[in-house]
C-alpha atoms as a PDB file:
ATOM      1  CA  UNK A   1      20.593  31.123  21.348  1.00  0.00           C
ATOM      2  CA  UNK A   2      16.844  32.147  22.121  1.00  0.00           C
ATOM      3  CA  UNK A   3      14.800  33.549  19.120  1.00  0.00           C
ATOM      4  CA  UNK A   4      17.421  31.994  16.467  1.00  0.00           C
ATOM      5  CA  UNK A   5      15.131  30.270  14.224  1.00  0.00           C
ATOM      6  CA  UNK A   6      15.661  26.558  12.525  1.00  0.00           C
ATOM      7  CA  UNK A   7      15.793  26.144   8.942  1.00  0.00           C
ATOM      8  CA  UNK A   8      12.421  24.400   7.815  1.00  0.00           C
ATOM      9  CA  UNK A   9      13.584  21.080   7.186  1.00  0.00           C
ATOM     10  CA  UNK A  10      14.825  20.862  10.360  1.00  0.00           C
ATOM     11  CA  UNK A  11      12.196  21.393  12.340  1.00  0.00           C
ATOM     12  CA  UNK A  12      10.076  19.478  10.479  1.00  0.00           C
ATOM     13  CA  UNK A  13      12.830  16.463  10.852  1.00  0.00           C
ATOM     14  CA  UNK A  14      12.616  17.112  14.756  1.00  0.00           C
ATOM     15  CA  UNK A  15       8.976  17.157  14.739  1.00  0.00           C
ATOM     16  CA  UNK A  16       9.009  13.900  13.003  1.00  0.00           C
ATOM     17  CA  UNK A  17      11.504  12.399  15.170  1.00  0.00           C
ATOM     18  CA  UNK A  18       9.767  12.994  18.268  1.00  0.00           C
ATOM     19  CA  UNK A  19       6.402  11.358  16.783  1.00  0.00           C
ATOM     20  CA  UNK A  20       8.536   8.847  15.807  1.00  0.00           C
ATOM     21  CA  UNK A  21       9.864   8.009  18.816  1.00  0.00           C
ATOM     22  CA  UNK A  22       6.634   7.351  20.967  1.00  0.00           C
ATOM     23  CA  UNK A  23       6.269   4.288  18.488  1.00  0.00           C
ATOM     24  CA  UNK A  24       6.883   1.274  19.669  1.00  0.00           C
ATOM     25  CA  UNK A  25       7.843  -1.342  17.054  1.00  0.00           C
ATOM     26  CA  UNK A  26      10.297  -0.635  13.865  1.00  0.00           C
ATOM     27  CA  UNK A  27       7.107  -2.154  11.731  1.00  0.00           C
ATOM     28  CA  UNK A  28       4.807   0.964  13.158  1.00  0.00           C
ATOM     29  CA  UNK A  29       7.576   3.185  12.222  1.00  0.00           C
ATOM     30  CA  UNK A  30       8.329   1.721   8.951  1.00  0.00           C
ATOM     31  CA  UNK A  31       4.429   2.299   8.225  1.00  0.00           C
ATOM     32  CA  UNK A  32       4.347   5.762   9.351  1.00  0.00           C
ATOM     33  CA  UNK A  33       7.382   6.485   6.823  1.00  0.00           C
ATOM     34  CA  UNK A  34       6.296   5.229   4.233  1.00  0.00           C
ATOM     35  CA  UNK A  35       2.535   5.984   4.090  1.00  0.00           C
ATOM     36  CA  UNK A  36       3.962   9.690   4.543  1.00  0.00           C
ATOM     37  CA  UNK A  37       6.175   9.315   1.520  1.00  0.00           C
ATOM     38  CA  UNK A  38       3.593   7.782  -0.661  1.00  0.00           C
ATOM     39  CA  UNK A  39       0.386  10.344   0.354  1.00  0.00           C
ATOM     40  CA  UNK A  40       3.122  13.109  -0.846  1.00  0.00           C
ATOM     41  CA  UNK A  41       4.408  11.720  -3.619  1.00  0.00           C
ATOM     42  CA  UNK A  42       7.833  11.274  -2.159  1.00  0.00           C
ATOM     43  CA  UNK A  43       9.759   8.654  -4.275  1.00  0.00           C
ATOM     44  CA  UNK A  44      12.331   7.273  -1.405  1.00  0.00           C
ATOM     45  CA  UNK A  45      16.053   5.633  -2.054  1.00  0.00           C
ATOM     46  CA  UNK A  46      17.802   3.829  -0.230  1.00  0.00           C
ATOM     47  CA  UNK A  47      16.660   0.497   2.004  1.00  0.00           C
ATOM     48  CA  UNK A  48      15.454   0.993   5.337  1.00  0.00           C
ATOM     49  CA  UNK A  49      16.702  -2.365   7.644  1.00  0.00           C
ATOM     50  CA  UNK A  50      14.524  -3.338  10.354  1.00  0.00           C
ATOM     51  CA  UNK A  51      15.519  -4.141  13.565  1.00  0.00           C
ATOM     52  CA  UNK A  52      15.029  -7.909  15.210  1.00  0.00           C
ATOM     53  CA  UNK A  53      11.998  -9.203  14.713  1.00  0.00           C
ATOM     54  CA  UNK A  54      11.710 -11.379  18.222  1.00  0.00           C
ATOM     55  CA  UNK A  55      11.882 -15.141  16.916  1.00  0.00           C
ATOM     56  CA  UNK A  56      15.513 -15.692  17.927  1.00  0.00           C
ATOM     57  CA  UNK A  57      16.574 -12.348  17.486  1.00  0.00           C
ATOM     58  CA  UNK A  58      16.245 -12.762  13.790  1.00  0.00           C
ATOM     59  CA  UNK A  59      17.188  -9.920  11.632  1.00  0.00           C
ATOM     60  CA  UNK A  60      13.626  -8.952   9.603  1.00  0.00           C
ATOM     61  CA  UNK A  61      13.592  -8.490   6.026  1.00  0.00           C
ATOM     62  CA  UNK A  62      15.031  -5.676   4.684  1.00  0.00           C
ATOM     63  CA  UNK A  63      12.142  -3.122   3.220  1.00  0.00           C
ATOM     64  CA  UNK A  64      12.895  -2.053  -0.008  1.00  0.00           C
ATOM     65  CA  UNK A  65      12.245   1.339  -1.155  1.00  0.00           C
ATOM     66  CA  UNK A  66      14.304   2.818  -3.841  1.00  0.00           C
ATOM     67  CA  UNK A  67      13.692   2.228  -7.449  1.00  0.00           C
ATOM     68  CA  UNK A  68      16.099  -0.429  -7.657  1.00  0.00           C
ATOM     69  CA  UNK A  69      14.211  -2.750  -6.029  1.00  0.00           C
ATOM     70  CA  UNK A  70      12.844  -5.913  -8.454  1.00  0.00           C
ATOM     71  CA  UNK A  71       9.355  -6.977  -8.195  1.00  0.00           C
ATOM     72  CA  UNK A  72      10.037 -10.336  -6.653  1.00  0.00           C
ATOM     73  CA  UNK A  73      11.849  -8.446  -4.145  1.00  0.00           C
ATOM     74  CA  UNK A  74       8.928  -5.958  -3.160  1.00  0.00           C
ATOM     75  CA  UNK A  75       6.409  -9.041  -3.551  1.00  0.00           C
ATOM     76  CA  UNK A  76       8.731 -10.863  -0.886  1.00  0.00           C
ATOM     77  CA  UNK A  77       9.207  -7.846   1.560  1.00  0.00           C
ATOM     78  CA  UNK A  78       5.091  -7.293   1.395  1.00  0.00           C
ATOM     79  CA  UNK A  79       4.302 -10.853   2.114  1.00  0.00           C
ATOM     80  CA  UNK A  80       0.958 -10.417   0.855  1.00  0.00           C
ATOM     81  CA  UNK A  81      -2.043 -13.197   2.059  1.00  0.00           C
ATOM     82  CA  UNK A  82      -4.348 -12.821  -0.174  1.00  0.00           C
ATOM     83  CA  UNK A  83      -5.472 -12.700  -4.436  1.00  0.00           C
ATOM     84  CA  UNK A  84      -6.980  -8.660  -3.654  1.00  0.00           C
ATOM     85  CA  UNK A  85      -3.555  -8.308  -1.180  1.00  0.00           C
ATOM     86  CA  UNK A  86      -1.570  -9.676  -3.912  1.00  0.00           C
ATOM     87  CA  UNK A  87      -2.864  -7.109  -7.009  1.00  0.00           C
ATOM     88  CA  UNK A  88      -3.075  -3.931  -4.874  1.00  0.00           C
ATOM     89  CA  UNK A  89       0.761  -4.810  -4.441  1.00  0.00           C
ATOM     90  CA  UNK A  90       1.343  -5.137  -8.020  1.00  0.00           C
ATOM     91  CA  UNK A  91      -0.645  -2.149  -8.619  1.00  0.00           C
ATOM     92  CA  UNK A  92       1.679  -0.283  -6.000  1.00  0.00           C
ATOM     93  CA  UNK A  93       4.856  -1.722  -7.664  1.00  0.00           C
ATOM     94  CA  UNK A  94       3.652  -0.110 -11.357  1.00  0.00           C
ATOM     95  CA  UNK A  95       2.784   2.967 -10.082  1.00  0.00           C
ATOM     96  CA  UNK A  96       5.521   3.791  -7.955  1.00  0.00           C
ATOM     97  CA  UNK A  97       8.454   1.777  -9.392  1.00  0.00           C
ATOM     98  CA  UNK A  98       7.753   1.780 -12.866  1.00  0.00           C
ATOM     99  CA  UNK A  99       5.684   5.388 -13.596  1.00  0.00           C
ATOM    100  CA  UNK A 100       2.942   3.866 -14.457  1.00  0.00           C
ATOM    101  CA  UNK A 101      -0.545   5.064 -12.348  1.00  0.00           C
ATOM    102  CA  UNK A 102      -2.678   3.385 -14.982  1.00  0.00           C
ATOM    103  CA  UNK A 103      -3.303   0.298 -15.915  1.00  0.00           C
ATOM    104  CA  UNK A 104      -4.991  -2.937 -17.250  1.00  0.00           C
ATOM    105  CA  UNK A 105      -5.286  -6.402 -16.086  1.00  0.00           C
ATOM    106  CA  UNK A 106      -2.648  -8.089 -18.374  1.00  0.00           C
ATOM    107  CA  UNK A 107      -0.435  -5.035 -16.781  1.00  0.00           C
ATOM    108  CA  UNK A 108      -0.705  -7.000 -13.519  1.00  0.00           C
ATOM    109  CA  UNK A 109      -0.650 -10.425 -14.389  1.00  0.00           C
ATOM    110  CA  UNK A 110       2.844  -9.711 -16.589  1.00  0.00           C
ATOM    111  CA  UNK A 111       4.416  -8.241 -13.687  1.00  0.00           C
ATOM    112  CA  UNK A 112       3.147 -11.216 -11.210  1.00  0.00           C
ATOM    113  CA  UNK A 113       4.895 -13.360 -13.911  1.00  0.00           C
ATOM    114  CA  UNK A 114       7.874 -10.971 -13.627  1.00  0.00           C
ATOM    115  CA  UNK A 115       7.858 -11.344 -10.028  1.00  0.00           C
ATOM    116  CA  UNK A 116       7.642 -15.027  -9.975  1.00  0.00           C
ATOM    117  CA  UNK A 117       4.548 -14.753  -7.749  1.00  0.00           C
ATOM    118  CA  UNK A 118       1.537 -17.852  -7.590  1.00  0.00           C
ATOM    119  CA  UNK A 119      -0.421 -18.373 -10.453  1.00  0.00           C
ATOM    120  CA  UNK A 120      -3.799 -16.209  -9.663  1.00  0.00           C
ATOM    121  CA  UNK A 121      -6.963 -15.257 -11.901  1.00  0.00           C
ATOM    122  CA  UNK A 122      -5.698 -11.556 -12.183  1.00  0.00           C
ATOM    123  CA  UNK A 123      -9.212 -10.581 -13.758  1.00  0.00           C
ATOM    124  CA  UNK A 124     -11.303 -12.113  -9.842  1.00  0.00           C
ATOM    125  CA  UNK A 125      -8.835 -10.508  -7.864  1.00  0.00           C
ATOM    126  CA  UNK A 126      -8.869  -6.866  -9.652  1.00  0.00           C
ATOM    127  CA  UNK A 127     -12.629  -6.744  -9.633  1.00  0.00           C
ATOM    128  CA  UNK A 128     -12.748  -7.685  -5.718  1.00  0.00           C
ATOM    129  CA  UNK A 129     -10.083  -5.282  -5.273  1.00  0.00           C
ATOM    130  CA  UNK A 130     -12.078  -2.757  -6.661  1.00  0.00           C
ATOM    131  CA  UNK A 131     -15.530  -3.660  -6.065  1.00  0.00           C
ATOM    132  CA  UNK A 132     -15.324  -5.422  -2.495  1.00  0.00           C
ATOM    133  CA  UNK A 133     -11.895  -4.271  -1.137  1.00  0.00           C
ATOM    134  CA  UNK A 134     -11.763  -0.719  -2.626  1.00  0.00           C
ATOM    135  CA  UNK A 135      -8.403  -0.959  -3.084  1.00  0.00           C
ATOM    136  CA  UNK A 136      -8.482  -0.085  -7.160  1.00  0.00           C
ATOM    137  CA  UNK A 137     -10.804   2.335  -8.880  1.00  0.00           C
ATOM    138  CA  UNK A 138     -11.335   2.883 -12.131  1.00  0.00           C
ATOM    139  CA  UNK A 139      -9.430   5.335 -14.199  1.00  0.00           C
ATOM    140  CA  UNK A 140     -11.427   5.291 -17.757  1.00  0.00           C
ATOM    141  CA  UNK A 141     -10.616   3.371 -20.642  1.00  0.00           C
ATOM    142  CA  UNK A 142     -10.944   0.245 -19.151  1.00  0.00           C
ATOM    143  CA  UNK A 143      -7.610   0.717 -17.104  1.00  0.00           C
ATOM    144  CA  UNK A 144      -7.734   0.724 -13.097  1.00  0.00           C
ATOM    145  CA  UNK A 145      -5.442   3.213 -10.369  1.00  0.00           C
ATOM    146  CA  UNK A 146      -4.641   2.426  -7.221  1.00  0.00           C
ATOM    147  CA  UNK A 147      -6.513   3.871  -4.297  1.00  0.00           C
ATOM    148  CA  UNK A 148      -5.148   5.575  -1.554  1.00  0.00           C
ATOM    149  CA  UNK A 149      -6.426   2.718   0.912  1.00  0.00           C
ATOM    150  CA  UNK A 150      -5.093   0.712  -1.620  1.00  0.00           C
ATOM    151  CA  UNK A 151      -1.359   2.589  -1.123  1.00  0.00           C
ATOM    152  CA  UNK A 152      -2.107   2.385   2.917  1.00  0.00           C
ATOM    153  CA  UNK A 153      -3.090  -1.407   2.957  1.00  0.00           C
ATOM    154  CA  UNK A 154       0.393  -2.053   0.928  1.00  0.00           C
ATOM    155  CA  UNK A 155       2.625   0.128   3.546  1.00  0.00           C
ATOM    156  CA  UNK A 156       0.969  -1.796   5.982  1.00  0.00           C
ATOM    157  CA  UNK A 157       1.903  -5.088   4.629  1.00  0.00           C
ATOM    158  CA  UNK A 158       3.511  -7.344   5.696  1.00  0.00           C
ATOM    159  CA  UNK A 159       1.641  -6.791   9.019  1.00  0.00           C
ATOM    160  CA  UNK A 160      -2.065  -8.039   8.601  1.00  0.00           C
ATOM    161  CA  UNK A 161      -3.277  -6.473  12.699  1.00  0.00           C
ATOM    162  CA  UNK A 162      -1.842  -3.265  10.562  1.00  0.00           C
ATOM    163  CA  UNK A 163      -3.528  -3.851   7.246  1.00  0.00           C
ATOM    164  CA  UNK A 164      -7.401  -4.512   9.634  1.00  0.00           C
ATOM    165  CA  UNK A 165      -6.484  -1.309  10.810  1.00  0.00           C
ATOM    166  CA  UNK A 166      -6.135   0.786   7.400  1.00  0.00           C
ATOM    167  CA  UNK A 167      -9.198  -1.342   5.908  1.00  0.00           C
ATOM    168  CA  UNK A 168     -11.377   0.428   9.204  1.00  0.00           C
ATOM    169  CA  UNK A 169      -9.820   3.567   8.754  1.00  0.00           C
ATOM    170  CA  UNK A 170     -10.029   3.959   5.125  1.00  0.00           C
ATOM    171  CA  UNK A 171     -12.977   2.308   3.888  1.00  0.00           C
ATOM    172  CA  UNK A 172     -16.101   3.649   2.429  1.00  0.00           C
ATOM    173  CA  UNK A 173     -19.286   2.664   3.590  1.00  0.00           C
ATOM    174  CA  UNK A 174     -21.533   0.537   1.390  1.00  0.00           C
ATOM    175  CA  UNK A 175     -24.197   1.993  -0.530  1.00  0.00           C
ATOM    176  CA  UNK A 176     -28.051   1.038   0.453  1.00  0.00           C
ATOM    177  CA  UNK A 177     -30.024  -0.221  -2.508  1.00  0.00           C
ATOM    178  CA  UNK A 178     -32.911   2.506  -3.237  1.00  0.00           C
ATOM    179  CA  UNK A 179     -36.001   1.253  -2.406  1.00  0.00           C
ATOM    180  CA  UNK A 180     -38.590   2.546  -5.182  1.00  0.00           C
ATOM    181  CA  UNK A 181     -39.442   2.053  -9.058  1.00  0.00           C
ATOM    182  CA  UNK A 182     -37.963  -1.206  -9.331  1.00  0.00           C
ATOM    183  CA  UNK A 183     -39.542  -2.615  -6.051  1.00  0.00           C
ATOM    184  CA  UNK A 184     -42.641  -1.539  -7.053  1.00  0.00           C
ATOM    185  CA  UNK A 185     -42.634  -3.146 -10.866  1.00  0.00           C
ATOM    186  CA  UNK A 186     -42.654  -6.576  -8.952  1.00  0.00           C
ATOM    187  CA  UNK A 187     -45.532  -6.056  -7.334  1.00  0.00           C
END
């Protein structure tokens, strides 16, 4: 039927499906997902399974994505490798699973008790996440929001080759220091 014309949705769906499909690994697609979901705001349900990983045809870990999902179980299904890794997840789990875009230090550190997760000093890893990683920013009032490289380095996760690759693409470069007035008080 030539000039018959799809309903939106589906030919968005199509269009996504055929992007989809010159991925090669369930993990890019996964990433692709749900980076697209978060960037629009898109709160998924459901679980997405994965398909074998490779070691022995193991079954991966399911990826949880609905709001059902516990904070031990999203700390487990991010695998996250490091203190900055570990808060940007947190931060990701408040704002998405629990409404909650802003927030404080203690904020984190409750729900990495919550989630069972190593014991870590919360106030280190937020300023490195914010100052060195860029993964936080500031929101006023001493609270903190996660970034959007922030929300990409967490879709990425558990796959660190993926989470190099968001940290290239999304970071800011550093500021110069200003040569000038202070320079010149020293002399």
């Amino acid at each position: 039927m030539p000039g018959k014309k799809l309903a939106p949705e589906v030919e968005a769906l199509s269009d996504v499906l055929t992007a989809l499909g010159t991925l090669q690994t369930d993990e890019e697609k996964r990433w692709v997902l749900e980076t697209a979901a978060s960037r629009l705001g898109v709160n998924m349900s459901g679980r997405i399974a994965l398909g074998p990983q490779g070691r022995g045809g193991l079954q991966s870990r399911t990826t949880v994505l609905g709001s059902g999902a516990t904070p031990k179980e999203f700390m487990r299904v991010r695998d996250p490798k490091s203190d900055v890794q570990r808060v940007a997840c947190l931060a990701f789990y408040l704002t998405n699973y629990r409404e909650t875009p802003e927030f404080k230090s203690t904020d984190l550190t409750a729900l990495n008790t919550e989630a069972a997760g190593p014991r870590i000093n919360t106030s280190r890893a937020v300023n490195n996440a914010t100052n060195q990683n860029q993964y936080l920013a500031a929101a006023g009032r001493g609270r903190k929001q996660i970034t959007a490289l922030g929300e990409d380095v967490v879709n990425a996760l558990p796959d660190q080759e993926a989470v190099k690759a968001a940290e290239a693409k999304g970071a800011k470069p550093k500021r110069r220091k200003r040569k000038g007035a202070g320079n010149a008080a020293k002399k």
